[in-house]
N, C-alpha and C. Protein backbone atom coordinates (compact mmCIF):
# COMPACT_ATOMS: atom_id res chain seq x y z
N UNK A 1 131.48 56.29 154.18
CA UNK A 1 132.23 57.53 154.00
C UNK A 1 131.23 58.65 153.69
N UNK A 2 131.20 59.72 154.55
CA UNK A 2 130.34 61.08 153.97
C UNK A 2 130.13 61.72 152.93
N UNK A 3 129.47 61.86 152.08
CA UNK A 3 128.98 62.64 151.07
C UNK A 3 130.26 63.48 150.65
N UNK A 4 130.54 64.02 151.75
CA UNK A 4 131.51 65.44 151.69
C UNK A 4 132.41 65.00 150.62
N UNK A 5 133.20 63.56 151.22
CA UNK A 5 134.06 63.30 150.65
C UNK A 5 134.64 62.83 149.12
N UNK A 6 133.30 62.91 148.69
CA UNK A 6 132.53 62.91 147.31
C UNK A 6 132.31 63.75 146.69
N UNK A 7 132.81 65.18 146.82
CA UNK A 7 132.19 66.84 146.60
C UNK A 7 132.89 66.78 144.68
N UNK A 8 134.22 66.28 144.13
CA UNK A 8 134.31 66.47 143.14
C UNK A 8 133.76 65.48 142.22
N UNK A 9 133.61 63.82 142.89
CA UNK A 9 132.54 63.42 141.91
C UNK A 9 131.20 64.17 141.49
N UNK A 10 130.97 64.10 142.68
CA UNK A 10 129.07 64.70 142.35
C UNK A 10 128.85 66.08 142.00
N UNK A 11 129.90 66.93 141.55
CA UNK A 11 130.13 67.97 140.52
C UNK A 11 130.17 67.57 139.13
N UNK A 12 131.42 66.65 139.11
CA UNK A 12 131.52 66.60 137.90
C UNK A 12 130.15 65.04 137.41
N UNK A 13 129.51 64.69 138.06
CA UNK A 13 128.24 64.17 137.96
C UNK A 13 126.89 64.90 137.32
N UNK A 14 126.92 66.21 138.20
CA UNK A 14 126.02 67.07 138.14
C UNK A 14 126.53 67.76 136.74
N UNK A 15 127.79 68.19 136.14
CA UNK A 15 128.20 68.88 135.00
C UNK A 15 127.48 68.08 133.74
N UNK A 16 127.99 66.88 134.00
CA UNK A 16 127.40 65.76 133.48
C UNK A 16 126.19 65.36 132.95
N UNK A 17 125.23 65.51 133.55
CA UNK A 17 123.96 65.75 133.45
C UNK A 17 123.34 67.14 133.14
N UNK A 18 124.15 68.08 133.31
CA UNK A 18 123.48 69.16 132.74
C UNK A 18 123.70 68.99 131.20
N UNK A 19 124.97 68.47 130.66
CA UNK A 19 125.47 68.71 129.29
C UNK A 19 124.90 68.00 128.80
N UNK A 20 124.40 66.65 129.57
CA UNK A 20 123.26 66.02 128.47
C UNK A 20 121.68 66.19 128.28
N UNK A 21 121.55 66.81 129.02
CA UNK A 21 119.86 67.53 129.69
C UNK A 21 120.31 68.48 128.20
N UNK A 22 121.26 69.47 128.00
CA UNK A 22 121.57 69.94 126.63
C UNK A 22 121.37 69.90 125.62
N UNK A 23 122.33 68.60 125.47
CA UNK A 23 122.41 68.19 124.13
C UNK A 23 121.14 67.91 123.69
N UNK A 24 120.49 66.99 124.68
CA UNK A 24 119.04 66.13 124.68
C UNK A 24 118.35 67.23 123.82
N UNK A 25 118.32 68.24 124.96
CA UNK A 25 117.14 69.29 124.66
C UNK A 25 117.59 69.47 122.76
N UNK A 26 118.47 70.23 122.47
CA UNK A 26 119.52 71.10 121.50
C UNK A 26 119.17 70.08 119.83
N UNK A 27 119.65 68.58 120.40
CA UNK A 27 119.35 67.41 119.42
C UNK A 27 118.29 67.47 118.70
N UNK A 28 117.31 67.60 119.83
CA UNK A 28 115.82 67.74 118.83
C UNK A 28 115.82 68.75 117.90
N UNK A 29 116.16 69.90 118.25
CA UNK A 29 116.38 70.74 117.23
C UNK A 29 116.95 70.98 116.15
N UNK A 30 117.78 70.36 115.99
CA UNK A 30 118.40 69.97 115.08
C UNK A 30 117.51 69.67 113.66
N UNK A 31 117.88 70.27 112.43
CA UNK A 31 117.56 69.43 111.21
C UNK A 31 117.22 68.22 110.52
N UNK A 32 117.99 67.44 111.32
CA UNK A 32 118.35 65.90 110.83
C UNK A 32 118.00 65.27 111.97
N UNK A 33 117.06 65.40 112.80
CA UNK A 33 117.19 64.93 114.29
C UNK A 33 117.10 62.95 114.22
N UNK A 34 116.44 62.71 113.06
CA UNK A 34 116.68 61.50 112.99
C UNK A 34 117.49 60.71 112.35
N UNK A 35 119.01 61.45 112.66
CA UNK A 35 120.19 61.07 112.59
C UNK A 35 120.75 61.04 113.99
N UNK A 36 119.68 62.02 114.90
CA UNK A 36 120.76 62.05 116.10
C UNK A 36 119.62 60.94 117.22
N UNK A 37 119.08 59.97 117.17
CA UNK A 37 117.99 59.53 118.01
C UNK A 37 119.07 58.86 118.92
N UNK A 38 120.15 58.43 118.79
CA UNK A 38 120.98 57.21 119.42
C UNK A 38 121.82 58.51 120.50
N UNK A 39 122.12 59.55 119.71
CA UNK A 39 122.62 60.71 120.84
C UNK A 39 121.44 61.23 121.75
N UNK A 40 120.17 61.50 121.14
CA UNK A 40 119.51 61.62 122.16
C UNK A 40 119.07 60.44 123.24
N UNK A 41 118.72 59.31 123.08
CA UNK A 41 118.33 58.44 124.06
C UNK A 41 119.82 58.08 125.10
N UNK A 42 121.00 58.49 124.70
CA UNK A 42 121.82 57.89 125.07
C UNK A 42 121.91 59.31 126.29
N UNK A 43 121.60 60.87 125.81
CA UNK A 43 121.86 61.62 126.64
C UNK A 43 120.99 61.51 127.70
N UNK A 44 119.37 60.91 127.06
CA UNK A 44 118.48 60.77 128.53
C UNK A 44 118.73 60.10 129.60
N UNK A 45 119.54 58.65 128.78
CA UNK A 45 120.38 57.71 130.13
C UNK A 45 121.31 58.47 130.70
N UNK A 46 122.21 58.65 129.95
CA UNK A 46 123.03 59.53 130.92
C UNK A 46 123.14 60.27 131.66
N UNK A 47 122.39 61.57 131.51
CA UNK A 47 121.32 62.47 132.33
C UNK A 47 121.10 61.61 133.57
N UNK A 48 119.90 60.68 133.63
CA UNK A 48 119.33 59.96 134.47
C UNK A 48 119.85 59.31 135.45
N UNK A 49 121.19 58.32 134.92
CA UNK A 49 121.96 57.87 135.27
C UNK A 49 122.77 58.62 136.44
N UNK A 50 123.52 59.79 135.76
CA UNK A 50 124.43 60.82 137.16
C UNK A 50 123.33 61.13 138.03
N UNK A 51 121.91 61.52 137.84
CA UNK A 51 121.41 61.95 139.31
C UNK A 51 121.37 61.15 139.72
N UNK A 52 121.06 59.72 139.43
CA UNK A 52 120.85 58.81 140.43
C UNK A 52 122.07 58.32 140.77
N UNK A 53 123.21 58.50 140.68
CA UNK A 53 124.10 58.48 141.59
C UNK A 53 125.18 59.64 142.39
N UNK A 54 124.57 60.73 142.01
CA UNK A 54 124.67 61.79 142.74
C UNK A 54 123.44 61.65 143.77
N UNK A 55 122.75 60.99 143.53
CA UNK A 55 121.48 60.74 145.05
C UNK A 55 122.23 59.95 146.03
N UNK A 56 122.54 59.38 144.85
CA UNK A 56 122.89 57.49 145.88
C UNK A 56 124.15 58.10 146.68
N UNK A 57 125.24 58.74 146.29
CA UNK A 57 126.17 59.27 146.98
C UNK A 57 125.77 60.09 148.40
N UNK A 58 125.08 60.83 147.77
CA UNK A 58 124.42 61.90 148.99
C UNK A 58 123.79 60.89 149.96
N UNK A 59 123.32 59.51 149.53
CA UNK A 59 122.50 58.94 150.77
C UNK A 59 123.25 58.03 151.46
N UNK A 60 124.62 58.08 150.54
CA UNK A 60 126.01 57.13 151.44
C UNK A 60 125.63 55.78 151.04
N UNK A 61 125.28 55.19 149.86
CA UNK A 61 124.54 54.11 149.33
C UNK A 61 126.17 53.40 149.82
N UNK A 62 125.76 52.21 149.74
CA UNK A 62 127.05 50.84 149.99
C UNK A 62 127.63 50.30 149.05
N UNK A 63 126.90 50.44 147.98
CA UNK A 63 126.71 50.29 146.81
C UNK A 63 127.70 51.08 145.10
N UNK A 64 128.43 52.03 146.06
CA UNK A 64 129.09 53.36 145.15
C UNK A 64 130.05 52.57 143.98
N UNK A 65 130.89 51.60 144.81
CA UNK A 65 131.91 50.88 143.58
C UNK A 65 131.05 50.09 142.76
N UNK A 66 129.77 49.59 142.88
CA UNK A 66 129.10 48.77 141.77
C UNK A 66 128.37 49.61 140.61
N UNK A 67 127.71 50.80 141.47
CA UNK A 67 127.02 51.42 140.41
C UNK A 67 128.19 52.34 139.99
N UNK A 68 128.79 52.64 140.22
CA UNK A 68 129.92 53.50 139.41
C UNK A 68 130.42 52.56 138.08
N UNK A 69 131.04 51.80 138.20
CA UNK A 69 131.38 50.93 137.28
C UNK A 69 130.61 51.09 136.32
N UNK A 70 129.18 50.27 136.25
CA UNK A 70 128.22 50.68 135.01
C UNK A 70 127.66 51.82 134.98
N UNK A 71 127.57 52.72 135.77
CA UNK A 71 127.09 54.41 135.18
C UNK A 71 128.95 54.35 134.28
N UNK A 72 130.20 54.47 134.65
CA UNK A 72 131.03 54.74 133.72
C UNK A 72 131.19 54.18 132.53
N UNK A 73 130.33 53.46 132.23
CA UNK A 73 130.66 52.53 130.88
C UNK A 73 129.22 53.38 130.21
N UNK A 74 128.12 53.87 130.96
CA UNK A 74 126.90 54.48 130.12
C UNK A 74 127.60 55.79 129.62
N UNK A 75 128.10 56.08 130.55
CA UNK A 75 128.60 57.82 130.38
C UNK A 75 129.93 57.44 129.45
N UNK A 76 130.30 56.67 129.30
CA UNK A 76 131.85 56.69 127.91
C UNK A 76 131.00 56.36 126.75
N UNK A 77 129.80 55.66 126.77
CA UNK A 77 128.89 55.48 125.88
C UNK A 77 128.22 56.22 124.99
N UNK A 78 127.78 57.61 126.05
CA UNK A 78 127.38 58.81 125.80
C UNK A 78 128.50 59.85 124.78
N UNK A 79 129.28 59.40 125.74
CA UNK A 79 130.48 60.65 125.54
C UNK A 79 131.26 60.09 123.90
N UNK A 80 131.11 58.86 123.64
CA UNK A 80 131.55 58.44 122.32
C UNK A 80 130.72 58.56 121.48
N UNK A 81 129.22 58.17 121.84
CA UNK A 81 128.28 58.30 120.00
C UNK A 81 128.45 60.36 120.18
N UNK A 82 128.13 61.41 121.22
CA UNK A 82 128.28 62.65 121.38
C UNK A 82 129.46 63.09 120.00
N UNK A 83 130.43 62.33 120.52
CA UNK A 83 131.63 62.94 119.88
C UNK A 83 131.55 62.59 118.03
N UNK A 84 130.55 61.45 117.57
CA UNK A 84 130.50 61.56 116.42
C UNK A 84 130.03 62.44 115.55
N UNK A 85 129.29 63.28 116.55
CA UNK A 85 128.29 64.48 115.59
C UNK A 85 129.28 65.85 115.55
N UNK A 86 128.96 66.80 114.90
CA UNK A 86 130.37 67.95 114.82
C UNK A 86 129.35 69.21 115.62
N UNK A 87 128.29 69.22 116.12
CA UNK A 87 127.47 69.87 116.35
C UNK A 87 128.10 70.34 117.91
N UNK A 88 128.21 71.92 118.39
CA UNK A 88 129.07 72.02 119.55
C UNK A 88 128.61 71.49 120.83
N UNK A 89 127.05 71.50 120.93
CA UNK A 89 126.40 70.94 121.90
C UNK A 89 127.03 69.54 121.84
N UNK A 90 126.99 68.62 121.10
CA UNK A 90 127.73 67.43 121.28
C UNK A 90 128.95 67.32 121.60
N UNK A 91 129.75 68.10 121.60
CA UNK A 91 131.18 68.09 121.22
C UNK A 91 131.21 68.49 123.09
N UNK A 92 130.61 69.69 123.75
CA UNK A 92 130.58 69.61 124.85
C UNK A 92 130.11 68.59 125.98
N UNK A 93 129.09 67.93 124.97
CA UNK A 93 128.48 66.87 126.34
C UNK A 93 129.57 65.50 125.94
N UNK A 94 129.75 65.39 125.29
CA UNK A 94 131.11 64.21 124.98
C UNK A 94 132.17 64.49 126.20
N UNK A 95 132.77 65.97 125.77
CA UNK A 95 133.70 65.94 126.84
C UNK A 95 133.49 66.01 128.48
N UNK A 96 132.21 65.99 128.95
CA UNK A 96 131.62 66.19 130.44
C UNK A 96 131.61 64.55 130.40
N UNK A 97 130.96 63.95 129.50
CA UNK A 97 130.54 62.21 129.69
C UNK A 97 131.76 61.68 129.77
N UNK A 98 133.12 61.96 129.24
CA UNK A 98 133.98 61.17 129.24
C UNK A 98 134.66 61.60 130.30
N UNK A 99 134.96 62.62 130.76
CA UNK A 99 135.32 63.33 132.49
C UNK A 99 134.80 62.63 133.24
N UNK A 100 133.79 62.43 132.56
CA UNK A 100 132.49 61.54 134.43
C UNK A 100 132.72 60.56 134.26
N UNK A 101 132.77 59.58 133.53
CA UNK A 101 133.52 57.88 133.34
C UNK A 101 134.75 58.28 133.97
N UNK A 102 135.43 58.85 133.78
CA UNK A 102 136.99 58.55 134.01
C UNK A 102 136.83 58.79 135.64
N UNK A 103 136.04 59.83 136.41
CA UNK A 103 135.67 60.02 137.45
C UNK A 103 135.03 58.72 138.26
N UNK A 104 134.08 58.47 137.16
CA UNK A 104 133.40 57.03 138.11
C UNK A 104 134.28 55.92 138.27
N UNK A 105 135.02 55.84 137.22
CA UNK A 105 135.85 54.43 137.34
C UNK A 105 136.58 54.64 138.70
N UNK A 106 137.06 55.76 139.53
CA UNK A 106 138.19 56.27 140.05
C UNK A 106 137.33 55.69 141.76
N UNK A 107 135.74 55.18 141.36
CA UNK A 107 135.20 54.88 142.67
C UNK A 107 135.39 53.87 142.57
N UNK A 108 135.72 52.96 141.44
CA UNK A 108 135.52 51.39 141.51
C UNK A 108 136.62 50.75 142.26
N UNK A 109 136.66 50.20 143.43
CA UNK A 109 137.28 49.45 144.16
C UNK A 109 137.84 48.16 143.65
């Protein structure tokens, strides 16, 4: 199936990864940052995670219902430790990570 037909995953993929490229960045800054190490490593996967399947989409991988499945369980992962901190950068990338799980699951066959 064409890329095309993929245009609102790999948005809300790409949203996805920006909010944790964010937080990531935002976390460090933070005061207490070594309270937030589990939000940051979790935003780098996540991050990492949507481009590489916003690639894999774009390259028509065969593969879309397998890696969707576990990118949606990284990204609800994200989007749940996110939501423990009260900090708004978190509070935004929570709600993009848990959009994009609910999105990825929607590829799983």
């Amino acid at each position: 199936m064409p890329h095309e037909n993929y245009s609102s995953v790999i948005q809300t993929l790409n949203d996805c990864m920006s909010a944790c490229n964010h937080c990531y960045d935002a976390c460090l800054k933070e005061d207490h940052v070594n309270m937030m190490v589990e939000c940051i490593r979790l935003d780098r996967e996540c991050a990492d995670i949507c481009s590489y399947l916003e690639q894999a989409i774009a390259r028509g991988t065969p593969f879309i219902s397998e890696l969707a499945e576990v990118f949606a369980k990284i990204c609800e992962s994200c989007g749940n430790e996110c939501k423990k901190h009260d900090h708004e950068h978190c509070q935004k990338c929570a709600e993009a990570c848990l959009r994009c799980a609910e999105e990825c699951r929607k590829l799983v066959a």
